[in-house]
N, C-alpha and C. Protein backbone atom coordinates (compact mmCIF):
# COMPACT_ATOMS: atom_id res chain seq x y z
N UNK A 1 29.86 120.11 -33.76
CA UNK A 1 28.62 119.45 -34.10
C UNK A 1 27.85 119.24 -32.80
N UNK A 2 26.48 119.84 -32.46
CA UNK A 2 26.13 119.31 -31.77
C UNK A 2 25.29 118.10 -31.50
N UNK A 3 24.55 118.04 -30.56
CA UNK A 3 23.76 116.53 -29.97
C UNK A 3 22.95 116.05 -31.03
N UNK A 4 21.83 116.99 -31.25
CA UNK A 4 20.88 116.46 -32.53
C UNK A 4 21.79 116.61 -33.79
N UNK A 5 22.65 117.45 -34.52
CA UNK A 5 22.76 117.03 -35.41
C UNK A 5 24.14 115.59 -35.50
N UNK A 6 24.45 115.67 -34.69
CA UNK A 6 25.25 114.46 -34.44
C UNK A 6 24.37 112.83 -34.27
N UNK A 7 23.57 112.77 -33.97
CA UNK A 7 22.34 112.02 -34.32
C UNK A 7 21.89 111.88 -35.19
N UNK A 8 21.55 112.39 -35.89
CA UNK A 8 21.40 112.90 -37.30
C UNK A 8 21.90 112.31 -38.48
N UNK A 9 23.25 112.98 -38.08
CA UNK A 9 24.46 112.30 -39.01
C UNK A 9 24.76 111.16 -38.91
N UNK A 10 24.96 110.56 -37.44
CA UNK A 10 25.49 109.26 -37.31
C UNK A 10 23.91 107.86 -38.00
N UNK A 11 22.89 108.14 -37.51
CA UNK A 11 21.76 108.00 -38.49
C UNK A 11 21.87 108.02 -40.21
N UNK A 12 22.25 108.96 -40.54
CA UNK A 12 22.55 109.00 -41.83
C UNK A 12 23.34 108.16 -42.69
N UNK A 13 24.51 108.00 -41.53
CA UNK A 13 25.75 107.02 -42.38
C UNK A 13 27.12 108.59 -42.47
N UNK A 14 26.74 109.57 -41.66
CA UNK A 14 27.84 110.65 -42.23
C UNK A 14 28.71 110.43 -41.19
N UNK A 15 28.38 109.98 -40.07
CA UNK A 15 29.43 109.55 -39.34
C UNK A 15 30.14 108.51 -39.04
N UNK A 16 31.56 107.96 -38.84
CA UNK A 16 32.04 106.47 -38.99
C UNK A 16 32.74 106.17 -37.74
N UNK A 17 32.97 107.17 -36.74
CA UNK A 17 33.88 106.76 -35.73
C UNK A 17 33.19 107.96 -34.39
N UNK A 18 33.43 107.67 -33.31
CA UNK A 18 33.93 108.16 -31.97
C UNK A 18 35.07 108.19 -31.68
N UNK A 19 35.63 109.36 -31.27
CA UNK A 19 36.94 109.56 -30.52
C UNK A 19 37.08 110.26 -29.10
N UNK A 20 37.16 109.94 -27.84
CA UNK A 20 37.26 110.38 -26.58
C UNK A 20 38.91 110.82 -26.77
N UNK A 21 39.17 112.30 -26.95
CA UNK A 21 40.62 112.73 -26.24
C UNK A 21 40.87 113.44 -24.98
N UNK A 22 41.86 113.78 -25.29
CA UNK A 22 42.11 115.05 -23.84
C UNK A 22 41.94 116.07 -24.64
N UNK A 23 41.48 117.03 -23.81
CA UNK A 23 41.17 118.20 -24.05
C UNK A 23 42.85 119.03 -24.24
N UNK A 24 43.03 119.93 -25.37
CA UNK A 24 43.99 120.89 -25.67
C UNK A 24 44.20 122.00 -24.71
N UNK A 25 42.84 122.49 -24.22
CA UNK A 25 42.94 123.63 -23.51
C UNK A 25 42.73 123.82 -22.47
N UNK A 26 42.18 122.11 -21.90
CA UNK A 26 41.24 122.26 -20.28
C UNK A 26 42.17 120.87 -19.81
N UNK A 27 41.49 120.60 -18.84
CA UNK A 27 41.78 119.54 -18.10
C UNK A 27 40.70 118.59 -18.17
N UNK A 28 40.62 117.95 -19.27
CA UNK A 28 38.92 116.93 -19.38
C UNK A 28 39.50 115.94 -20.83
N UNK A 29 38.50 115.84 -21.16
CA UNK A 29 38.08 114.98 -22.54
C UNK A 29 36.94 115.51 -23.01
N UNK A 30 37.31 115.70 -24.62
CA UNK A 30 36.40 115.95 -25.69
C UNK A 30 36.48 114.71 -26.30
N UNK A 31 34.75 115.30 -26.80
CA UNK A 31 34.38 114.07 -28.20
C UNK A 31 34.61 114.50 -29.36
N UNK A 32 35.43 113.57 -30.20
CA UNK A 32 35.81 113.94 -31.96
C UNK A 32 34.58 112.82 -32.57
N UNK A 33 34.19 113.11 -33.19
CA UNK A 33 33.46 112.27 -34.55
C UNK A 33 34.36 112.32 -35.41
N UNK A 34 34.55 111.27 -36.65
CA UNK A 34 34.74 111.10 -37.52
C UNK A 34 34.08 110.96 -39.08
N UNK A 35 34.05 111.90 -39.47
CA UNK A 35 33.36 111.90 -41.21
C UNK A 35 33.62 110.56 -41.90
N UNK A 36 32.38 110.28 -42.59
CA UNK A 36 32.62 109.41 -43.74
C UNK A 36 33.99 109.85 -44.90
N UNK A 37 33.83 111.24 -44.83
CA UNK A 37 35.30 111.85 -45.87
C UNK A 37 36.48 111.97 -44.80
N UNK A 38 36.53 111.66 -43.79
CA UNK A 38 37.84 111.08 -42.87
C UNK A 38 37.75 112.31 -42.27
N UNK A 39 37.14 113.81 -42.03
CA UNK A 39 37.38 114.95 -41.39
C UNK A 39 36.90 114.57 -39.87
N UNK A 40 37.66 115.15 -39.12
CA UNK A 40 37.40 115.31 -36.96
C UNK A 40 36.81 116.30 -37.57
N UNK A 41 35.73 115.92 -36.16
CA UNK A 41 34.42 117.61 -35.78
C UNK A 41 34.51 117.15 -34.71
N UNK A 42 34.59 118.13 -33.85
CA UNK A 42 33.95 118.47 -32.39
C UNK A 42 32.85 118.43 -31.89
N UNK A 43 32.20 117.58 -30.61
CA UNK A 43 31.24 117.46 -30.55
C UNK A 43 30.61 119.26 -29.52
N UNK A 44 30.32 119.48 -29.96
CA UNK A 44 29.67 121.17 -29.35
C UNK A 44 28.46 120.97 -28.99
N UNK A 45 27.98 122.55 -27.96
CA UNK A 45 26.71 122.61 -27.14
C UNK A 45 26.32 123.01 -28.40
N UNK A 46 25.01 123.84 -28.13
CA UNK A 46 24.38 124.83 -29.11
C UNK A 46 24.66 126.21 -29.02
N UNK A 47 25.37 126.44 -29.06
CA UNK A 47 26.27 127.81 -29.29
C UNK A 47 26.98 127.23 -30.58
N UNK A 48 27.88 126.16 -30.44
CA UNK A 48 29.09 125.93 -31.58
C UNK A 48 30.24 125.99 -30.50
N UNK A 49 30.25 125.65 -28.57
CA UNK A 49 31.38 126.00 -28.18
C UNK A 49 31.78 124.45 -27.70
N UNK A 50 33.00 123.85 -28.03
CA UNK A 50 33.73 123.00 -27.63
C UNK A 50 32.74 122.33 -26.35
N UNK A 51 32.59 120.81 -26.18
CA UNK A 51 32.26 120.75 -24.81
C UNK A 51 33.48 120.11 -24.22
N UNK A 52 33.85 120.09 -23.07
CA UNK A 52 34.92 119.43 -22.46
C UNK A 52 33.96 118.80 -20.93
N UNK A 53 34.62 117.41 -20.75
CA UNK A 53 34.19 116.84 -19.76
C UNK A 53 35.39 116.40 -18.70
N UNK A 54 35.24 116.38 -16.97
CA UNK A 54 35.78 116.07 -16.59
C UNK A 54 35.55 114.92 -16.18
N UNK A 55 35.09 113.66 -17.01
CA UNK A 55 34.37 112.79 -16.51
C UNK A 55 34.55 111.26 -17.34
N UNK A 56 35.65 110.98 -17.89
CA UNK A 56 35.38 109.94 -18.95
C UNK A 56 34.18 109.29 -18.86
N UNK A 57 33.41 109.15 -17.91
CA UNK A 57 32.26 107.67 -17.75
C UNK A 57 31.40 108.86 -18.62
N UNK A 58 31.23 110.19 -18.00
CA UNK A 58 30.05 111.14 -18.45
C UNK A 58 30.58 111.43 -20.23
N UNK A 59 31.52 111.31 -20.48
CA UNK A 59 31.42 111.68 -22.19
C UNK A 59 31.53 110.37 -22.85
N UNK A 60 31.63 109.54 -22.16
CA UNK A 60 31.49 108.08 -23.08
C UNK A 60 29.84 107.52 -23.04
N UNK A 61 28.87 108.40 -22.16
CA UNK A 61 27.57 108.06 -21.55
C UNK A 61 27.04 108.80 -23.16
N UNK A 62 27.39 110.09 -23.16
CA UNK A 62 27.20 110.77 -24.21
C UNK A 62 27.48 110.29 -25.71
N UNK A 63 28.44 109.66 -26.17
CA UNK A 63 28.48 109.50 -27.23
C UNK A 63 27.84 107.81 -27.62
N UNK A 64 27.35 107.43 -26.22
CA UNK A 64 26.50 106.07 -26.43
C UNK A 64 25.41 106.91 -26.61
N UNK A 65 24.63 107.64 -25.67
CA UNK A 65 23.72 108.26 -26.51
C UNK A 65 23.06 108.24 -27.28
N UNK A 66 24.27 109.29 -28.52
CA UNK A 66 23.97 109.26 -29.48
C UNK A 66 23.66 108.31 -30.43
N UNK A 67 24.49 106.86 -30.38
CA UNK A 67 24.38 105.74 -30.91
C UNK A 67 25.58 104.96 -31.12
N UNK A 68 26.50 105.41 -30.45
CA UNK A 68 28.01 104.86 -30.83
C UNK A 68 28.13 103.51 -29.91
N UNK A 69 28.18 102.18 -30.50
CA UNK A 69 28.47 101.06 -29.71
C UNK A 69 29.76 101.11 -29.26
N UNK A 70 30.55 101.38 -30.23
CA UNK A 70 32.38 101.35 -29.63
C UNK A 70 32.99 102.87 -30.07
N UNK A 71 33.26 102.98 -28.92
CA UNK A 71 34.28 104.48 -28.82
C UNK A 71 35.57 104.39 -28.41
N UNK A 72 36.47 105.42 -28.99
CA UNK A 72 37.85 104.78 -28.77
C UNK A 72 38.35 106.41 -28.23
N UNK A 73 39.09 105.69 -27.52
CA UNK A 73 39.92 106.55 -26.10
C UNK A 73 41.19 106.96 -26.39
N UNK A 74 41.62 108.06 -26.54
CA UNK A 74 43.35 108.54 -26.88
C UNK A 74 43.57 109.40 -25.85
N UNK A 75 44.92 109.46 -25.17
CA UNK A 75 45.00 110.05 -24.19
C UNK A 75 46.42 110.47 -24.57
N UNK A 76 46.86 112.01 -24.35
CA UNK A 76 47.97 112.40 -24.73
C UNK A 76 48.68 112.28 -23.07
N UNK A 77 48.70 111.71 -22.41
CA UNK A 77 49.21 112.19 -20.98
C UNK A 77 50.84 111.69 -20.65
């Protein structure tokens, strides 16, 4: 999902949560959203490609952004 339509959605009521993880394939943190129907989406550029950050302050900057007051942090490490 990217920036605007993640705005969008979370506007709407289609989104219910933020999730900051570690990234599967990189060395960073991705953003998960959470669906009102309980499904994770990925927050993506405009391509549709994964973003990964090496930056917790910079992807938690991001999903305030969008509109998220509280975001929650999982870290597989």
């Amino acid at each position: 999902m990217d920036h605007d339509t993640a705005i969008q959605a979370l506007a709407g009521g289609d989104l219910v949560e933020a999730e900051i993880a570690t990234a599967a394939d990189a060395n960073g943190w991705v953003l998960l959203f959470t669906t009102r129907s309980g499904e994770q989406v990925t927050y993506t550029d405009h391509t549709g490609t994964e973003k990964v950050y090496h930056d917790l302050d910079q992807v938690t900057d991001v999903a305030r952004e969008i509109g998220f007051d509280s975001i929650r942090v999982h870290e597989d490490f």
